[in-house]
PDB file of N, CA and C in Angstrom:
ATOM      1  N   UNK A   1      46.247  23.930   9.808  1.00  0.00           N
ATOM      2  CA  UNK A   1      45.656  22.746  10.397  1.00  0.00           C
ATOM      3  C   UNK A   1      44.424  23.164  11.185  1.00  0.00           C
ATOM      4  N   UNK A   2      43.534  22.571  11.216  1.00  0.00           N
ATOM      5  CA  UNK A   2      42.317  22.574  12.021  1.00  0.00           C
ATOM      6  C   UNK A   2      42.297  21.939  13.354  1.00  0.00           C
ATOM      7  N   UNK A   3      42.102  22.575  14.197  1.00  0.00           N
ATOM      8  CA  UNK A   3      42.356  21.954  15.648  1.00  0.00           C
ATOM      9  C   UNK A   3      41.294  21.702  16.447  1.00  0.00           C
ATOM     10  N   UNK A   4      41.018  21.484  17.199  1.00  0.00           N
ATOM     11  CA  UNK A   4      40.029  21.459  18.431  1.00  0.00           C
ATOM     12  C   UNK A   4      40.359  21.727  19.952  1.00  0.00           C
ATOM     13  N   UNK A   5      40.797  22.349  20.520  1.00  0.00           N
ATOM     14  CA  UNK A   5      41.214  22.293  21.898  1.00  0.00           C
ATOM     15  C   UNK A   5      40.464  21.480  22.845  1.00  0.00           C
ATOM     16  N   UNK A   6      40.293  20.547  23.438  1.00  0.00           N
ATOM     17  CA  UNK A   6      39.455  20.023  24.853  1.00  0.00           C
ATOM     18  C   UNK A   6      39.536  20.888  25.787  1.00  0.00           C
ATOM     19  N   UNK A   7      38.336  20.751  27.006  1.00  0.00           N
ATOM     20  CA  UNK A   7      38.205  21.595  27.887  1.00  0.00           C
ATOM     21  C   UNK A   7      39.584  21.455  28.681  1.00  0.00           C
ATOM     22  N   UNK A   8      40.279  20.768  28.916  1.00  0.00           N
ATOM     23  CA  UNK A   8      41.240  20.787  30.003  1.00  0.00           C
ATOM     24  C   UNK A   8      42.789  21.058  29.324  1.00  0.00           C
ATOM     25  N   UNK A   9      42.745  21.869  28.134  1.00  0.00           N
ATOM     26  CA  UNK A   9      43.502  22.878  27.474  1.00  0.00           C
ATOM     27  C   UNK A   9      43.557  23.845  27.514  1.00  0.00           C
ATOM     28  N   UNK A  10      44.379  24.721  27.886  1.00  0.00           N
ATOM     29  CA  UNK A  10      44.460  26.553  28.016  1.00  0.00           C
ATOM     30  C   UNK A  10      43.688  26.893  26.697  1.00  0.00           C
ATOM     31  N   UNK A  11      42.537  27.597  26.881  1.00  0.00           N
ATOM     32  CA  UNK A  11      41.813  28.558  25.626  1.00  0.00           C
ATOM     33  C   UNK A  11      42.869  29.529  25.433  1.00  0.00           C
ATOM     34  N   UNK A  12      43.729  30.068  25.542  1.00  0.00           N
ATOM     35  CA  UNK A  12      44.440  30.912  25.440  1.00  0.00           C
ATOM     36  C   UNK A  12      45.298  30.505  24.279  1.00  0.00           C
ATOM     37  N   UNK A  13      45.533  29.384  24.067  1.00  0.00           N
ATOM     38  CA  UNK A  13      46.007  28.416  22.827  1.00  0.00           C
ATOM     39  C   UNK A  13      45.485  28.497  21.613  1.00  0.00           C
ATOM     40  N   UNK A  14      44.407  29.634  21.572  1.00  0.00           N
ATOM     41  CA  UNK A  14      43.410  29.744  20.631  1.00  0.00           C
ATOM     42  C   UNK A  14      44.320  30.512  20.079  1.00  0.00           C
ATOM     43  N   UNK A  15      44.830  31.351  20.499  1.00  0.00           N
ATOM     44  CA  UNK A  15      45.214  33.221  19.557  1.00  0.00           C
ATOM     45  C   UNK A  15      46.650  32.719  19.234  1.00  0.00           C
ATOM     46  N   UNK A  16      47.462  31.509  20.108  1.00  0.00           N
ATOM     47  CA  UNK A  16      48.596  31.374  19.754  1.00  0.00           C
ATOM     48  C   UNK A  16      48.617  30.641  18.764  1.00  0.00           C
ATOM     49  N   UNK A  17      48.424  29.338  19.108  1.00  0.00           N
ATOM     50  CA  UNK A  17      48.145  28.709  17.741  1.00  0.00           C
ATOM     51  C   UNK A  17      47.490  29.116  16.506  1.00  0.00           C
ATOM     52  N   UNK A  18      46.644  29.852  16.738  1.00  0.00           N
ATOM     53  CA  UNK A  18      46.025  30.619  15.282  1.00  0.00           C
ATOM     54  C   UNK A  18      47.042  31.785  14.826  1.00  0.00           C
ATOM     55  N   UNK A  19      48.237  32.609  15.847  1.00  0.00           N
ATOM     56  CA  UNK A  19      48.999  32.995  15.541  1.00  0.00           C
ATOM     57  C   UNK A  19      49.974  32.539  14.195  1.00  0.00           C
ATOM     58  N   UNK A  20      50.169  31.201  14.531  1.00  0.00           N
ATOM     59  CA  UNK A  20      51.130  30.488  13.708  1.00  0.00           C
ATOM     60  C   UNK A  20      50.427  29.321  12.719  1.00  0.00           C
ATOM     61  N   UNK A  21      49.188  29.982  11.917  1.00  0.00           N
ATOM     62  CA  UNK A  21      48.578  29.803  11.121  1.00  0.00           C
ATOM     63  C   UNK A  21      47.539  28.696  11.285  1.00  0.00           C
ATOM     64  N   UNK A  22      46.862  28.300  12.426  1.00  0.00           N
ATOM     65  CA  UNK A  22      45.959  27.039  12.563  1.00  0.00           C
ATOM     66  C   UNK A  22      44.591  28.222  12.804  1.00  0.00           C
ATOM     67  N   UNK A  23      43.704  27.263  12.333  1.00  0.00           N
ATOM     68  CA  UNK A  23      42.071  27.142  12.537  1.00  0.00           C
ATOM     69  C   UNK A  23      42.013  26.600  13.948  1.00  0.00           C
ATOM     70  N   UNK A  24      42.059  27.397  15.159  1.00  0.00           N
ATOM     71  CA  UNK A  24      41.458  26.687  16.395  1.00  0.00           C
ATOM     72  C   UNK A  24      39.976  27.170  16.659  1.00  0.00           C
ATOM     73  N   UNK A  25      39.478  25.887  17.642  1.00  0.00           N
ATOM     74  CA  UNK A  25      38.049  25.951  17.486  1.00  0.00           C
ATOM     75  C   UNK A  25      38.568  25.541  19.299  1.00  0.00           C
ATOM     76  N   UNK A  26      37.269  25.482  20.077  1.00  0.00           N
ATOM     77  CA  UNK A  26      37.638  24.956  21.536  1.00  0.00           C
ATOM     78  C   UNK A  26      36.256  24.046  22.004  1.00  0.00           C
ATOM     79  N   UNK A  27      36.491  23.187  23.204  1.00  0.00           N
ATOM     80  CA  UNK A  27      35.082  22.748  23.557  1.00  0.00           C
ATOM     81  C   UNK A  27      34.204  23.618  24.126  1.00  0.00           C
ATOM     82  N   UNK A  28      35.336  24.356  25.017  1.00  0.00           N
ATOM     83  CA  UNK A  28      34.369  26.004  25.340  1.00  0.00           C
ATOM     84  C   UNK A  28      33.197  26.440  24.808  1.00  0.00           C
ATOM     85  N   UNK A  29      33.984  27.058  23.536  1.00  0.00           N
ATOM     86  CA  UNK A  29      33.379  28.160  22.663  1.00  0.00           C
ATOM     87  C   UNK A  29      31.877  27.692  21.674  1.00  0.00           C
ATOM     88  N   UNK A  30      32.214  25.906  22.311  1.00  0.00           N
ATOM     89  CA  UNK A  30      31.602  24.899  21.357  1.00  0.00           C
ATOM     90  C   UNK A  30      30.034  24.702  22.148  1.00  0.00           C
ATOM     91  N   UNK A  31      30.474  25.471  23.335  1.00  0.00           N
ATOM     92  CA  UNK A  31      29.308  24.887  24.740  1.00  0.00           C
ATOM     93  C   UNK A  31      29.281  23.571  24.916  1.00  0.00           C
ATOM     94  N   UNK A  32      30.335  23.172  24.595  1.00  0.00           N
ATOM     95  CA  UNK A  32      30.480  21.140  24.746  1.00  0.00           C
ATOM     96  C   UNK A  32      31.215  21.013  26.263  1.00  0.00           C
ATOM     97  N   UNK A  33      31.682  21.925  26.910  1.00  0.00           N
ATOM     98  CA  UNK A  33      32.124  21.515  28.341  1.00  0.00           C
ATOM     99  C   UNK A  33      31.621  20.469  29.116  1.00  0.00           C
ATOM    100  N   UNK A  34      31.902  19.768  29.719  1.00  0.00           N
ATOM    101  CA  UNK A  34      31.483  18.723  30.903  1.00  0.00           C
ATOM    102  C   UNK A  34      30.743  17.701  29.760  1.00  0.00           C
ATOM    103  N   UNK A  35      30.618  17.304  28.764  1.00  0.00           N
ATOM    104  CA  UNK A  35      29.786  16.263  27.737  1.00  0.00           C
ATOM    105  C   UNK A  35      30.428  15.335  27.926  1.00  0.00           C
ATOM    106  N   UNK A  36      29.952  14.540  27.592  1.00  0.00           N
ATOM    107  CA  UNK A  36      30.992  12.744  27.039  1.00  0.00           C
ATOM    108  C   UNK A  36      31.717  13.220  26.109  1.00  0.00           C
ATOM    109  N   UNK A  37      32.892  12.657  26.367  1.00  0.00           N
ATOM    110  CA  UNK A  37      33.905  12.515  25.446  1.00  0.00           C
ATOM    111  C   UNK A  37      33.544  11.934  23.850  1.00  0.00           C
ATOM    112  N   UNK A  38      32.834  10.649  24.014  1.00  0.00           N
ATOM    113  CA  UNK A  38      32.240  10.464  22.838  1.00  0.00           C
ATOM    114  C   UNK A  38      32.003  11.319  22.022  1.00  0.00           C
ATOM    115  N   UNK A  39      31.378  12.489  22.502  1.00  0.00           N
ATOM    116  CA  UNK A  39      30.131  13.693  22.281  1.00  0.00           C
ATOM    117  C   UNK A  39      31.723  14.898  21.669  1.00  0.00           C
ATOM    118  N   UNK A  40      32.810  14.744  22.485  1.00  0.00           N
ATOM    119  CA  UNK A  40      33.859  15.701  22.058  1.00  0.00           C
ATOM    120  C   UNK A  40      34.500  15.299  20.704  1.00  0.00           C
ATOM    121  N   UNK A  41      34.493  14.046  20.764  1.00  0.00           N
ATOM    122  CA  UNK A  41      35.634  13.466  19.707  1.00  0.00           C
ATOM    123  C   UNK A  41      34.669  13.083  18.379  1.00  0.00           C
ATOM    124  N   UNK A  42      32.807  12.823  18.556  1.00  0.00           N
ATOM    125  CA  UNK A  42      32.389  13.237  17.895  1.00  0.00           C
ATOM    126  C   UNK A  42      32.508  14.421  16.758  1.00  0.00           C
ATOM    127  N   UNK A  43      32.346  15.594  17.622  1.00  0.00           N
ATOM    128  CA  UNK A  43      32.601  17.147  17.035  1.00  0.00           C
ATOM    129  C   UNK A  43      33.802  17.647  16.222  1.00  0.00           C
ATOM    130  N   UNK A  44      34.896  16.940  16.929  1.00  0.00           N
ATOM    131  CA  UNK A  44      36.267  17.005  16.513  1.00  0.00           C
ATOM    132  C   UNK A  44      36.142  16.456  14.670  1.00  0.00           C
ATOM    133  N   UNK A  45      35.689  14.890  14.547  1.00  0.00           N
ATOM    134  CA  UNK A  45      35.708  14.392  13.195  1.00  0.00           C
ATOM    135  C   UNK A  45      34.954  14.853  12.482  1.00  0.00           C
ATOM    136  N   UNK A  46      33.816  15.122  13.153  1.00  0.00           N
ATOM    137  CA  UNK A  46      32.461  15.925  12.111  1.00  0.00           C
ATOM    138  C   UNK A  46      33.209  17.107  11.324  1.00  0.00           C
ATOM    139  N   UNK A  47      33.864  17.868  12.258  1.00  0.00           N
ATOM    140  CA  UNK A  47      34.635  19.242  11.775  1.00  0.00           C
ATOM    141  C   UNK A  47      36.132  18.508  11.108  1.00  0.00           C
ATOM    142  N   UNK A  48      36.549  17.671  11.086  1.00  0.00           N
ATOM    143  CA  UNK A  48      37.712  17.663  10.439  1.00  0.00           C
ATOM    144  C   UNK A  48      39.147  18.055  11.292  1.00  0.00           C
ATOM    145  N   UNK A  49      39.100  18.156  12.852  1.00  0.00           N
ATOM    146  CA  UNK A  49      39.679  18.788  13.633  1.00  0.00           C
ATOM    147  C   UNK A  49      40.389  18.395  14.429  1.00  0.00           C
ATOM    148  N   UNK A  50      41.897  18.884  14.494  1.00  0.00           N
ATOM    149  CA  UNK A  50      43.185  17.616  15.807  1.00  0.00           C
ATOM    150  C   UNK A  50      42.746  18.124  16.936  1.00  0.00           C
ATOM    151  N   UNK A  51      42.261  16.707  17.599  1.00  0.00           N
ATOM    152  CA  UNK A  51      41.919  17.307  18.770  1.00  0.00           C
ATOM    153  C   UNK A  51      43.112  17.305  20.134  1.00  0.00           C
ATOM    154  N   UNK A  52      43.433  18.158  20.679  1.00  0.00           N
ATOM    155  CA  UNK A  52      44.444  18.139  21.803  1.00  0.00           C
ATOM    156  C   UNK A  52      43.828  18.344  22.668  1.00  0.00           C
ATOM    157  N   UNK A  53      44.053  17.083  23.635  1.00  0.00           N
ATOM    158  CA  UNK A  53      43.446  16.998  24.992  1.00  0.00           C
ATOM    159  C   UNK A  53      44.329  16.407  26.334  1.00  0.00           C
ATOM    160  N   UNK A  54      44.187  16.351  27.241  1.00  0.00           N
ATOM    161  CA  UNK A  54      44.902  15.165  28.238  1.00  0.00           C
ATOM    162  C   UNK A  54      43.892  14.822  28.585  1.00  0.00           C
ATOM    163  N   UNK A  55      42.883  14.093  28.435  1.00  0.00           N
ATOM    164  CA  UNK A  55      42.202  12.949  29.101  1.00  0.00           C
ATOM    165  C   UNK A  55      42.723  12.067  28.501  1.00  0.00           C
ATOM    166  N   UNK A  56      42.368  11.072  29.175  1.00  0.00           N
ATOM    167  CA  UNK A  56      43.116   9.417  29.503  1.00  0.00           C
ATOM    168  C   UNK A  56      42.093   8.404  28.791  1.00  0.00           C
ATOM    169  N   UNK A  57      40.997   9.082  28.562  1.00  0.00           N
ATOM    170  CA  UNK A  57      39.861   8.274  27.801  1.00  0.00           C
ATOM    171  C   UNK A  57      40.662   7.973  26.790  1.00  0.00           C
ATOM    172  N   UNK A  58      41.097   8.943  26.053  1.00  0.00           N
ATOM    173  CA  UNK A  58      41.802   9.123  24.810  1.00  0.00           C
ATOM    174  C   UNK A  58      43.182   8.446  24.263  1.00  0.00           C
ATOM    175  N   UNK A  59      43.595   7.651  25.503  1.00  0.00           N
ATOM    176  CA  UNK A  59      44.919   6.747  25.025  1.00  0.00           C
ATOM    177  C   UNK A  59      45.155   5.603  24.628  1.00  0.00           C
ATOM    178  N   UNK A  60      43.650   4.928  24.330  1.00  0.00           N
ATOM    179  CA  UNK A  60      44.298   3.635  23.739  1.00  0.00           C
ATOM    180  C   UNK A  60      44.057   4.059  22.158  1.00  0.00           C
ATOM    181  N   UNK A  61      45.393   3.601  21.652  1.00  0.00           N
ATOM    182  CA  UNK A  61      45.811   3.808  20.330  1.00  0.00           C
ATOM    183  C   UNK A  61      45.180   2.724  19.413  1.00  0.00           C
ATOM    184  N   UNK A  62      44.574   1.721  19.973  1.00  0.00           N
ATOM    185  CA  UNK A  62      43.876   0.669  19.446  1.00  0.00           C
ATOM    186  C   UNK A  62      42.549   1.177  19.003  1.00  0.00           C
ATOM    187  N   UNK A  63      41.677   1.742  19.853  1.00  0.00           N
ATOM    188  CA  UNK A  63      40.173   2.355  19.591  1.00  0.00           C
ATOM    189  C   UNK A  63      40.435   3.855  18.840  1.00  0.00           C
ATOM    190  N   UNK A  64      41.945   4.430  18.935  1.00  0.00           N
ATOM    191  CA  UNK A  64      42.359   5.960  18.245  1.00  0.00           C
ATOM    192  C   UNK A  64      42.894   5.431  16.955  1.00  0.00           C
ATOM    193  N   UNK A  65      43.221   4.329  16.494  1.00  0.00           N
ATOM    194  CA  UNK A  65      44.124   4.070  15.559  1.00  0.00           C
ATOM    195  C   UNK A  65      44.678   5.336  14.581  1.00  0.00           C
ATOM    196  N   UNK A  66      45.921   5.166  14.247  1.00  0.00           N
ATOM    197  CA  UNK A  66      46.334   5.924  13.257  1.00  0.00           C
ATOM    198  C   UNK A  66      45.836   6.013  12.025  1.00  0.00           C
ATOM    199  N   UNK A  67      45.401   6.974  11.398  1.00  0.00           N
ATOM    200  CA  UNK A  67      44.503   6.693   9.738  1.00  0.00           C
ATOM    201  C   UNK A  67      42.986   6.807   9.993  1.00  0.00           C
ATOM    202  N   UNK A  68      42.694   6.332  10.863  1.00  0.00           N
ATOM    203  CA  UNK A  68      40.937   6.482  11.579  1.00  0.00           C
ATOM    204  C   UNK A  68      40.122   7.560  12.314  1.00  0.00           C
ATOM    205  N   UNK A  69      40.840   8.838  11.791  1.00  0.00           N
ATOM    206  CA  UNK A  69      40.665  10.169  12.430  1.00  0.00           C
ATOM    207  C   UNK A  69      41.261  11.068  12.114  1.00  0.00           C
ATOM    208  N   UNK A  70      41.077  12.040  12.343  1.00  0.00           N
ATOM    209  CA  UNK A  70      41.510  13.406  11.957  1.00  0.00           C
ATOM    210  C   UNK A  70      42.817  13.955  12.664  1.00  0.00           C
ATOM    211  N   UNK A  71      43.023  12.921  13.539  1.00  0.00           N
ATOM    212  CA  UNK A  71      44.060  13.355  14.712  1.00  0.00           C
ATOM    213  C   UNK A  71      43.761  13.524  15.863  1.00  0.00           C
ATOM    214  N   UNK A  72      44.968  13.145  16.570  1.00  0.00           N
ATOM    215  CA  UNK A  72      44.791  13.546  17.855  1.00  0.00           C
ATOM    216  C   UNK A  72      46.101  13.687  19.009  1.00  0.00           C
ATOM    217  N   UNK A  73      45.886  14.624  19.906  1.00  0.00           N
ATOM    218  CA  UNK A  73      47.632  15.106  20.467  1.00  0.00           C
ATOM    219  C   UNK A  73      46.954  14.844  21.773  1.00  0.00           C
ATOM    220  N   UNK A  74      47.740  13.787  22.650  1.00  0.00           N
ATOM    221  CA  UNK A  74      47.579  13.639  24.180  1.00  0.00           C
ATOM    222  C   UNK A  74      48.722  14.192  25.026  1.00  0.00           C
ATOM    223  N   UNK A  75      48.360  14.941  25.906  1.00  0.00           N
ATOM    224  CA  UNK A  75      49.633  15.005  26.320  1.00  0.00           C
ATOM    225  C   UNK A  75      49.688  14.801  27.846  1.00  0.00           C
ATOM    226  N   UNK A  76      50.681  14.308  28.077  1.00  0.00           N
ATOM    227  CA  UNK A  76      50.842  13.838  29.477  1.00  0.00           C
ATOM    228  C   UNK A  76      52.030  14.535  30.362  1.00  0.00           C
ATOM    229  N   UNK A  77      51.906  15.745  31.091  1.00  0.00           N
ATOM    230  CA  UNK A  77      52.675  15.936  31.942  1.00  0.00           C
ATOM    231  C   UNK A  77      52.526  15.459  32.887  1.00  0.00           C
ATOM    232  N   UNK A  78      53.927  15.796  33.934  1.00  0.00           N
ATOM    233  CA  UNK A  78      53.579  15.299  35.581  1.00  0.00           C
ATOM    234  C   UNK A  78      53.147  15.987  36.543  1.00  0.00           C
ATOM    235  N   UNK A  79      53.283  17.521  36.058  1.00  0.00           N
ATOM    236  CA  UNK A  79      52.759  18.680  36.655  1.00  0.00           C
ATOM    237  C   UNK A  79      51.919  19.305  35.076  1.00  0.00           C
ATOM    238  N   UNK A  80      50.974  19.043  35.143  1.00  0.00           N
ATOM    239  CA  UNK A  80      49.812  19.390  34.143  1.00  0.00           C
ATOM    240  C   UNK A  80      49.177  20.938  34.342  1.00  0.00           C
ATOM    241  N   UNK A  81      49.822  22.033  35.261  1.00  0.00           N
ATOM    242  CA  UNK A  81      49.261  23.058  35.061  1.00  0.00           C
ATOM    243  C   UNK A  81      49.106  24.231  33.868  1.00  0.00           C
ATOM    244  N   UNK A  82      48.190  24.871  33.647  1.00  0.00           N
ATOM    245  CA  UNK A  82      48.110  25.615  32.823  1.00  0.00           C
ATOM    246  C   UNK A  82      49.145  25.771  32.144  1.00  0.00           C
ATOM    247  N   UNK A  83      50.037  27.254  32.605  1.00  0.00           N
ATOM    248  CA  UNK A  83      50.934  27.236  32.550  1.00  0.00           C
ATOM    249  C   UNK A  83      52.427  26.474  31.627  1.00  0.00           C
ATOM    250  N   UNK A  84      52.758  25.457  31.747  1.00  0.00           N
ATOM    251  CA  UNK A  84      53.044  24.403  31.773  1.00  0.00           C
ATOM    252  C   UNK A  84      52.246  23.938  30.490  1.00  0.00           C
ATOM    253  N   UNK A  85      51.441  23.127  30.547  1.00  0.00           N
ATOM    254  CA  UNK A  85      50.219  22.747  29.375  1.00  0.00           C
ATOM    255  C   UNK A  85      50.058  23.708  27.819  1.00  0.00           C
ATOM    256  N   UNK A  86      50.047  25.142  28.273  1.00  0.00           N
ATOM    257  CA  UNK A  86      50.494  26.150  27.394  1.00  0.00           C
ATOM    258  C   UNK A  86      51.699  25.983  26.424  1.00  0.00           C
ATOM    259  N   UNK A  87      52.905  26.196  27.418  1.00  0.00           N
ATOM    260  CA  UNK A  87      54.156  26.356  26.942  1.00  0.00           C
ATOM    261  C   UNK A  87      54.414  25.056  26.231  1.00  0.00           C
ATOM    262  N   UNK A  88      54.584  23.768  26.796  1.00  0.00           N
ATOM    263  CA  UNK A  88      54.408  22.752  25.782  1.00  0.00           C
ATOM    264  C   UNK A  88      53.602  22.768  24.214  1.00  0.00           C
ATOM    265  N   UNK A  89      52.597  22.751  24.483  1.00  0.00           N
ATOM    266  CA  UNK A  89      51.843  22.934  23.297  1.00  0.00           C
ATOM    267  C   UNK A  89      52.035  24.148  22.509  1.00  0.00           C
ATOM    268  N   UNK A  90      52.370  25.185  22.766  1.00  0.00           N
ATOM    269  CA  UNK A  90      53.101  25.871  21.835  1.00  0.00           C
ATOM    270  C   UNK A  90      54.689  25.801  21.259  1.00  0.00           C
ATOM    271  N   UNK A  91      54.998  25.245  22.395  1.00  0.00           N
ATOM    272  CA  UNK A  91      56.708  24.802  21.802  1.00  0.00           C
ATOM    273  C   UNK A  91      56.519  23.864  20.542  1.00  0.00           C
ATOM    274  N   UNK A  92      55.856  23.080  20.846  1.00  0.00           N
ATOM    275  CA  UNK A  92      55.450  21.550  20.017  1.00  0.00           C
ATOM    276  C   UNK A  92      55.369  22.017  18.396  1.00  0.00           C
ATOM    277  N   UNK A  93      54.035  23.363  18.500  1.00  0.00           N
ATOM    278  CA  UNK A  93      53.793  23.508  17.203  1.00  0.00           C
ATOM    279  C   UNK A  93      54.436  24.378  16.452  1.00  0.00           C
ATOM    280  N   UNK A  94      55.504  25.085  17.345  1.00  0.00           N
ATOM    281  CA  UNK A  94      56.190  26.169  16.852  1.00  0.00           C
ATOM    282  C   UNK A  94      57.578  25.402  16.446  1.00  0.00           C
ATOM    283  N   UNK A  95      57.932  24.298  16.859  1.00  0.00           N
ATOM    284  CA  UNK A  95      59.343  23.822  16.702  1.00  0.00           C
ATOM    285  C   UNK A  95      59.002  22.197  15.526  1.00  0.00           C
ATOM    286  N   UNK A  96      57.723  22.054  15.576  1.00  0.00           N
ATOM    287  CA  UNK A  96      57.363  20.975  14.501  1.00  0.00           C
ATOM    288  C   UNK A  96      56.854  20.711  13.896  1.00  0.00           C
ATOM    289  N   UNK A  97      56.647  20.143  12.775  1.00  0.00           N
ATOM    290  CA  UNK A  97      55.668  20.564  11.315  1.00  0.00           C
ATOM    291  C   UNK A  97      54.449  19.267  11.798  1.00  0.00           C
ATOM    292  N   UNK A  98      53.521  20.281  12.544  1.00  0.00           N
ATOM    293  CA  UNK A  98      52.152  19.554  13.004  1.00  0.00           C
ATOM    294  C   UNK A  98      51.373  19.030  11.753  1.00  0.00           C
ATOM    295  N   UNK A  99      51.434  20.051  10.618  1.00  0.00           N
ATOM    296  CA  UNK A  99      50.777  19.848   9.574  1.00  0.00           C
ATOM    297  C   UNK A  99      50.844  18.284   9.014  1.00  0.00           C
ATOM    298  N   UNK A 100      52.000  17.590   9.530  1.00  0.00           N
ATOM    299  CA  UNK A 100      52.258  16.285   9.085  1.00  0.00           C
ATOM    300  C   UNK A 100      51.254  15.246   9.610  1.00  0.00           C
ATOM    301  N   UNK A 101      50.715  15.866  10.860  1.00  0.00           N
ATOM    302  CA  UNK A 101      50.270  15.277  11.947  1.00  0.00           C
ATOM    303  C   UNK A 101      48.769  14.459  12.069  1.00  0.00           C
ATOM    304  N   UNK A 102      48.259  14.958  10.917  1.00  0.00           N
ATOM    305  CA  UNK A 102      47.070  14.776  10.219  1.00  0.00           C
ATOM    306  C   UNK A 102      46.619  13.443  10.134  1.00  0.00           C
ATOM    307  N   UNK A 103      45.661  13.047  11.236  1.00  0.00           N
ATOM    308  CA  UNK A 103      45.366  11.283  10.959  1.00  0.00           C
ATOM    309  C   UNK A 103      45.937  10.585  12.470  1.00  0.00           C
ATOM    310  N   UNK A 104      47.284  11.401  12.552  1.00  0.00           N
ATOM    311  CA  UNK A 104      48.248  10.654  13.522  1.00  0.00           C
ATOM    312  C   UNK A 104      47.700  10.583  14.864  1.00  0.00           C
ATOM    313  N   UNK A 105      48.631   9.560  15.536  1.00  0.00           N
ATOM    314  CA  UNK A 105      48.389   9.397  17.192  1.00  0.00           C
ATOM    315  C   UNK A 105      49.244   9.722  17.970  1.00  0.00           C
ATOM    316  N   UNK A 106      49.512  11.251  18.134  1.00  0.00           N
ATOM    317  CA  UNK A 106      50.801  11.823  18.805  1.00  0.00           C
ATOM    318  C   UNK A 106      50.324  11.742  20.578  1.00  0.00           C
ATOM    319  N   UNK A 107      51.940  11.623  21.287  1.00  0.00           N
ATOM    320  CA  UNK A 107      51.926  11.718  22.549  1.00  0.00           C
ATOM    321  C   UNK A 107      52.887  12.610  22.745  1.00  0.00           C
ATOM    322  N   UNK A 108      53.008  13.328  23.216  1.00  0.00           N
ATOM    323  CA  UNK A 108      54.000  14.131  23.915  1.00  0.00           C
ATOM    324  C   UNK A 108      54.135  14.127  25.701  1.00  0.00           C
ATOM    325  N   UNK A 109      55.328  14.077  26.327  1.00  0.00           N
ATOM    326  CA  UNK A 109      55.128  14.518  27.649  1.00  0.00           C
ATOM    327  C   UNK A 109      56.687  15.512  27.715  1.00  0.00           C
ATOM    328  N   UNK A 110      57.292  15.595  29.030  1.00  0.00           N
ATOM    329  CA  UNK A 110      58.182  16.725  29.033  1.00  0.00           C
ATOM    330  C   UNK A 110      59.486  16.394  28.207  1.00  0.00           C
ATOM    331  N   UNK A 111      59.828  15.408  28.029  1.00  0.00           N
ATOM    332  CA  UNK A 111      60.965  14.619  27.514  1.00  0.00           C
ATOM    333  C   UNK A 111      60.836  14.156  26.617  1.00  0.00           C
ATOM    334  N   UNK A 112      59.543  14.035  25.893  1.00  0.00           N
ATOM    335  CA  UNK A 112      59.091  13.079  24.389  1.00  0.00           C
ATOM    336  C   UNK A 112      58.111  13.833  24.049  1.00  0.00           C
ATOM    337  N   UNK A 113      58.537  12.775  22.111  1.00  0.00           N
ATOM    338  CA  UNK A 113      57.483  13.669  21.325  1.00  0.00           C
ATOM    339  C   UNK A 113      57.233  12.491  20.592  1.00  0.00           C
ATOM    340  N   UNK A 114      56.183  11.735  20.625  1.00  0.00           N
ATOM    341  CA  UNK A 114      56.254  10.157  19.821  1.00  0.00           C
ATOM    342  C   UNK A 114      55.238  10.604  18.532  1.00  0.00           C
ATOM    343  N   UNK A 115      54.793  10.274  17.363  1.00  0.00           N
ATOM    344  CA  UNK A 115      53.882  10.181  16.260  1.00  0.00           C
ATOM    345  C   UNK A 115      53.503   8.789  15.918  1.00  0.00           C
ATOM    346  N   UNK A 116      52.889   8.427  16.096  1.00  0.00           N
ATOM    347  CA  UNK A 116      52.229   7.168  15.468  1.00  0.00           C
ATOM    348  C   UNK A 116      51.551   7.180  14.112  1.00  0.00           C
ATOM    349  N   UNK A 117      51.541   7.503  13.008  1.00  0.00           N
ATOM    350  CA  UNK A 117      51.432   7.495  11.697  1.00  0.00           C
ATOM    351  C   UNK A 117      50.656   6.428  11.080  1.00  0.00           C
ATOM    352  N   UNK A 118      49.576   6.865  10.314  1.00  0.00           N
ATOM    353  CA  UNK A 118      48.810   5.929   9.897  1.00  0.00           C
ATOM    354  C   UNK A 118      49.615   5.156   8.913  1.00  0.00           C
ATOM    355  N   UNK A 119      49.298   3.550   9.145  1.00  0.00           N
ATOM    356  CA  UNK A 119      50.211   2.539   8.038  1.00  0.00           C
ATOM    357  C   UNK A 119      50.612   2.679   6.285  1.00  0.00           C
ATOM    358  N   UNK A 120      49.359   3.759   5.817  1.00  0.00           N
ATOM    359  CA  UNK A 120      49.708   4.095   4.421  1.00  0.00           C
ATOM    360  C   UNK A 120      51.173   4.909   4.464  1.00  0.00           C
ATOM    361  N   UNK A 121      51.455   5.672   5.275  1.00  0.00           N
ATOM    362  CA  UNK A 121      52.182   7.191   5.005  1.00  0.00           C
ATOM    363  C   UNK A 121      53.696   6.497   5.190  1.00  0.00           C
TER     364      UNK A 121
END
C-alpha cells in the first residue's frame, strides 16, 4: 500500500510500516510541513497515497467520502502522544489487512476500528 504520513504522525512509522511491506512517503520528507491541508491531501491523491493523519480538518466523511480518494486513516486518541500514536498505528497495520483499505474512510481510536467503504465494494 502506498501511504502518506501527515506531519503530526511519528516519521518513525516510515521504517515500520515499510517493514511490513508499504511504500511510506511523509509530509516531512515532502517539505510540505506547516502547508494547508488542502496542499497535503492534494499530494496524497496526486501520488495515489493513504494518508494517516489526526487533524480534525479531515473528519467530515461527507467532503472525504468513501470511493473519492485514495484513502484515508484518522485517528483519534485521548492521549495523542507519540508514543502512543506509534504503537496504534502499527498495531492497526500489523493485526489488519490495510490493503483492503484503499478508497476507505477509516477511524480508529483506543477501543475502535470503524471502515467506511466505498458503496461499490
Amino acid at each position: 500500500m502506498r501511504i502518506k504520513l501527515d506531519e503530526n504522525i511519528p516519521a518513525r512509522l516510515t521504517q515500520e510500516l515499510g517493514s511490513l511491506g508499504h511504500d511510506v512517503d511523509t509530509v516531512l520528507h515532502e517539505c510540505l510541513t506547516g502547508e494547508d491541508d488542502g496542499q497535503i491531501w492534494q499530494a496524497a491523491q496526486r501520488e495515489a497515497r493513504f494518508l494517516i493523519t489526526q487533524d480534525l480538518d479531515f473528519s467530515d466523511i461527507r467532503r472525504f467520502a468513501p470511493g473519492s480518494h485514495a484513502g484515508l486513516l484518522l485517528v483519534r486518541l485521548r492521549d495523542p502522544g507519540r508514543n502512543a500514536l506509534a504503537a496504534v498505528v502499527r498495531e492497526v497495520f500489523s493485526c489488519h489487512a490495510a490493503e483492503e483499505w484503499k478508497g476507505c474512510f477509516v477511524v480508529i481510536t483506543e477501543t475502535k476500528l470503524r471502515v467506511q467503504r466505498p458503496p461499490d465494494s
